[in-house]
C-alpha atoms as a PDB file:
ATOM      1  CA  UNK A   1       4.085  -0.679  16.176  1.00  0.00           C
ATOM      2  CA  UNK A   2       3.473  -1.396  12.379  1.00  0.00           C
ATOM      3  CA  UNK A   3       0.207  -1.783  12.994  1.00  0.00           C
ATOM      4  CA  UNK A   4      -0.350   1.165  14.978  1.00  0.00           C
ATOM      5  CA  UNK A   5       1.235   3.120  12.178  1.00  0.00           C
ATOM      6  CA  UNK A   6      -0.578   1.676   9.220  1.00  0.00           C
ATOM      7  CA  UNK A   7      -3.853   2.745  11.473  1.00  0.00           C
ATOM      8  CA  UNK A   8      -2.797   6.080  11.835  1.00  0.00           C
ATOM      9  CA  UNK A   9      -1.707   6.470   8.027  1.00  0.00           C
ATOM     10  CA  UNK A  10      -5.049   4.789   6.937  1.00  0.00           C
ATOM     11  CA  UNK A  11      -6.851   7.826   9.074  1.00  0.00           C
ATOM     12  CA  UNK A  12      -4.856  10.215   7.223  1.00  0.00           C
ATOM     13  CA  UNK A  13      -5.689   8.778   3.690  1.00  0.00           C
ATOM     14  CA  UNK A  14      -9.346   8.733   4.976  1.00  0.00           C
ATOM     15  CA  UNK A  15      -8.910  12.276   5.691  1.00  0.00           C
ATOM     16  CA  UNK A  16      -7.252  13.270   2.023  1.00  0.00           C
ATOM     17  CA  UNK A  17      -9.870  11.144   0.436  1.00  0.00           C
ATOM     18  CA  UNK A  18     -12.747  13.342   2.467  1.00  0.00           C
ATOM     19  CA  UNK A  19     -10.757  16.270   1.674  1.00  0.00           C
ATOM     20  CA  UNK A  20     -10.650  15.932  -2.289  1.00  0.00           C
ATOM     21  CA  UNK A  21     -14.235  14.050  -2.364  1.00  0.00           C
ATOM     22  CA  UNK A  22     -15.359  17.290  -0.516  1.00  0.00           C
ATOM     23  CA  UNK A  23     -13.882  20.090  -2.560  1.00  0.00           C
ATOM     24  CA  UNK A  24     -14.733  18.446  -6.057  1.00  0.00           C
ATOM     25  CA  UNK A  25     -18.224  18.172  -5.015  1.00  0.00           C
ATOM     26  CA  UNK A  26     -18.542  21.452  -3.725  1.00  0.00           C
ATOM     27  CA  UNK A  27     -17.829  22.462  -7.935  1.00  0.00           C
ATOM     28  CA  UNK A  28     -20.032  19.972  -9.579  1.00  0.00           C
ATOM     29  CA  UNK A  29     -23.531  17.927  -9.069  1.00  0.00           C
ATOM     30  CA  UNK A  30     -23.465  15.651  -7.127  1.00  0.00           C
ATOM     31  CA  UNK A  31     -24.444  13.218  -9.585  1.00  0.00           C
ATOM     32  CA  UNK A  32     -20.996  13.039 -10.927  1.00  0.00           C
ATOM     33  CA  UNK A  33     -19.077  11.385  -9.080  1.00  0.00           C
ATOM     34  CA  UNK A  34     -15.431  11.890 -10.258  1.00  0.00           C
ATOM     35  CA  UNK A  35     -13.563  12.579  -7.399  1.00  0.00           C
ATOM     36  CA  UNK A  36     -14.050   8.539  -6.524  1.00  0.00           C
ATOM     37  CA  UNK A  37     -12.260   7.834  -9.590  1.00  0.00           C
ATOM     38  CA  UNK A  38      -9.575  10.989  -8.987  1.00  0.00           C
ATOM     39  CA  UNK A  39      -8.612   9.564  -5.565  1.00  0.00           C
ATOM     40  CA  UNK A  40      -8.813   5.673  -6.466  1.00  0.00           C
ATOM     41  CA  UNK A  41      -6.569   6.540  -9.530  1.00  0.00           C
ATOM     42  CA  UNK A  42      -3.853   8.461  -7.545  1.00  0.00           C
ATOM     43  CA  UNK A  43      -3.792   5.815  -4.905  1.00  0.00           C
ATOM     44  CA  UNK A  44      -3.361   2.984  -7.170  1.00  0.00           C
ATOM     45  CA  UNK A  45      -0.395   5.566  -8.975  1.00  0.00           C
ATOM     46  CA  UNK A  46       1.277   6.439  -5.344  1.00  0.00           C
ATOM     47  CA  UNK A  47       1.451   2.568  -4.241  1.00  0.00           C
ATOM     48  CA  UNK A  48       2.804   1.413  -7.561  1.00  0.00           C
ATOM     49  CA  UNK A  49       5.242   4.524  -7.334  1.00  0.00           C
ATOM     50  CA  UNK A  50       6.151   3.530  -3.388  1.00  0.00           C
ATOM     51  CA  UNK A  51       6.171  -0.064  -4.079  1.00  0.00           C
ATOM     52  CA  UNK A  52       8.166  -0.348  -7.355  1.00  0.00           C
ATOM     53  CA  UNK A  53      11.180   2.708  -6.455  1.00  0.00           C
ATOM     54  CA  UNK A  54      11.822   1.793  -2.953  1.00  0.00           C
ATOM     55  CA  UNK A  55      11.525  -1.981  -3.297  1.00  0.00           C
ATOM     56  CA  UNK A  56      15.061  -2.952  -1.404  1.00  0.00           C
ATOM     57  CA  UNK A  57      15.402   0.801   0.096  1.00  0.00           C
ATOM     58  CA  UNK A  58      12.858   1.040   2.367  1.00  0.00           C
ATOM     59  CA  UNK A  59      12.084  -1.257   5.110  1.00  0.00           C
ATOM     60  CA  UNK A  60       9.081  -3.697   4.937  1.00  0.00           C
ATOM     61  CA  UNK A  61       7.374  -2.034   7.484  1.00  0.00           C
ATOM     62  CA  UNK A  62       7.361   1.353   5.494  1.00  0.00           C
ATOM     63  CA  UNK A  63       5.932   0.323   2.509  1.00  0.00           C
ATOM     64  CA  UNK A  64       3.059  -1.632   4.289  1.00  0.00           C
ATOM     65  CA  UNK A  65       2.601   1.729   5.901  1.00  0.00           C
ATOM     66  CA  UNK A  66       2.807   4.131   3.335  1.00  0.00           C
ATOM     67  CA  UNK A  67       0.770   1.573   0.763  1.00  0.00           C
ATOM     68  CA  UNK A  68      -1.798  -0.387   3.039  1.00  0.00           C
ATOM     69  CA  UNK A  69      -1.894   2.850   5.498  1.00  0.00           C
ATOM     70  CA  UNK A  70      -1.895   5.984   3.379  1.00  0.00           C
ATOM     71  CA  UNK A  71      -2.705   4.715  -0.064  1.00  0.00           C
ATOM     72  CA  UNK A  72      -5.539   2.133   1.257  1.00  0.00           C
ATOM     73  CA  UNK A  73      -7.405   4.701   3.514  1.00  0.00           C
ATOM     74  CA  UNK A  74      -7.043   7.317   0.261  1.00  0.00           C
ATOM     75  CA  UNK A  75      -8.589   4.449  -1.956  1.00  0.00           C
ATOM     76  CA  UNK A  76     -11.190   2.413  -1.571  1.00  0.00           C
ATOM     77  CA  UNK A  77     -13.014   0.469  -4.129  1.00  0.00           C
ATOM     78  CA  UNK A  78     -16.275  -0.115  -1.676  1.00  0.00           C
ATOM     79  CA  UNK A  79     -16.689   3.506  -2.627  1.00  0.00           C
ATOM     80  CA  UNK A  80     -16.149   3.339  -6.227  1.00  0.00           C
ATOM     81  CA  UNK A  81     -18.873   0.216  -6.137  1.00  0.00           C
ATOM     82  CA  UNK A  82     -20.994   1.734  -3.617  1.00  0.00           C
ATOM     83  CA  UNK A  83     -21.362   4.811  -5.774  1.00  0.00           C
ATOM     84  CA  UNK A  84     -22.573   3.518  -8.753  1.00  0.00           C
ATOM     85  CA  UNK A  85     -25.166   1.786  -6.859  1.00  0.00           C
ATOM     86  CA  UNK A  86     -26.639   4.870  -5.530  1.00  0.00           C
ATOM     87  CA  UNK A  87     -26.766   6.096  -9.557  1.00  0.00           C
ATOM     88  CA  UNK A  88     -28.351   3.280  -9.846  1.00  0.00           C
ATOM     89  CA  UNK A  89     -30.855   3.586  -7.691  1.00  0.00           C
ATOM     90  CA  UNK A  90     -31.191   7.812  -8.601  1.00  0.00           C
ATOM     91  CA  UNK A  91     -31.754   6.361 -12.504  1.00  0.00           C
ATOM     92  CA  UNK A  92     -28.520   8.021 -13.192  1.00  0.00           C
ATOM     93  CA  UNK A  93     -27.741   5.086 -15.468  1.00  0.00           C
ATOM     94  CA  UNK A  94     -25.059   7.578 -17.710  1.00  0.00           C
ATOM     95  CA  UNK A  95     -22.922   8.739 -15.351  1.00  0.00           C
ATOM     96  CA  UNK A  96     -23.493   4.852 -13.074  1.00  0.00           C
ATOM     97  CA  UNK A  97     -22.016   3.155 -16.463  1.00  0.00           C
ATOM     98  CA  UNK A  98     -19.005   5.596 -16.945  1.00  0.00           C
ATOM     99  CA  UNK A  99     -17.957   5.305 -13.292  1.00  0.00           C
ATOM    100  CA  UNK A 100     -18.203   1.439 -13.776  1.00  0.00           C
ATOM    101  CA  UNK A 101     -15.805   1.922 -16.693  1.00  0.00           C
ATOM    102  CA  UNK A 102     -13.801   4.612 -15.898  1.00  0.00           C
ATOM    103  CA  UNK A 103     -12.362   3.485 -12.344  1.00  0.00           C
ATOM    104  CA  UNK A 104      -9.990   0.594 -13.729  1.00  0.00           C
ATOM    105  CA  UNK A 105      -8.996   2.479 -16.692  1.00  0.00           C
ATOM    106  CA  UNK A 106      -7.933   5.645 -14.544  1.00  0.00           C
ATOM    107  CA  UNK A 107      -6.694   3.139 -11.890  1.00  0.00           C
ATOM    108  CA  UNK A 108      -4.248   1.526 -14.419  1.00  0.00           C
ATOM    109  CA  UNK A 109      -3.287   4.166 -16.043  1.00  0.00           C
ATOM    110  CA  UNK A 110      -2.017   5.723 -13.209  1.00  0.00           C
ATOM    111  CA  UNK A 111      -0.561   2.471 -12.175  1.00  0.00           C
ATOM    112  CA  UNK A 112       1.347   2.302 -14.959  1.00  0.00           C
ATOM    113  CA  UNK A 113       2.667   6.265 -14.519  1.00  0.00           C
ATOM    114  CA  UNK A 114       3.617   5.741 -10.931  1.00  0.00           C
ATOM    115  CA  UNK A 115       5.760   2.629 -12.589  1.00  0.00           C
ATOM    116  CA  UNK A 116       7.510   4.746 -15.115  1.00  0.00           C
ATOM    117  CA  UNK A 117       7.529   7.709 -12.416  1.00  0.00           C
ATOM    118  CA  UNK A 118       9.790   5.003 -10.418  1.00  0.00           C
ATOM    119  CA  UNK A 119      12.211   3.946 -12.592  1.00  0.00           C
END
């Protein structure tokens, strides 16, 4: 059943992540990609938020499906890879190399909110 669950939460991350991809997009060029990093960041923030203030309270099979469901369909570092490659490709070189850089940075930084968030 755990597995069924984390399926169905993964779709619904999927879904959020289309969701904000699609309506910060619809404001700015394409060939900015910052909704990647937005989602990825919040993810990374949410799971360390789940994981670290319910560790003992929830059940095992919770967290995996509220981290590896939810967060892991929201985030999804193929996409913040993947992305960059396209710059790439488009000679977007800027906006390729501040993606590169600004994933992890946003990623632990929220990481280390959703930790302080917790306690």
């Amino acid at each position: 059943m755990t597995v069924v669950l984390v399926g169905l939460f993964g779709g619904l991350g999927a879904v959020v992540r289309y969701l904000a991809e699609y309506a910060v997009r619809a404001r700015h060029p394409r060939d900015r990609p910052w909704a990647t990093v937005a989602v990825n960041a919040v993810g990374c923030g949410v799971a360390a938020y789940v994981g670290y203030r319910f560790s003992g309270a929830l059940d095992a099979h919770v967290r995996d499906v509220a981290i590896t469901g939810f967060c892991g369909g929201l985030t999804t570092f193929s996409s913040a890879f993947a992305v960059p490659a396209v710059l790439q490709r488009e000679h977007h070189w800027g906006y390729s190399a501040a993606l590169l850089l600004s994933t992890p940075l946003a990623c632990l930084a929220l990481y280390q909110l959703g930790m302080v968030l917790a306690r």
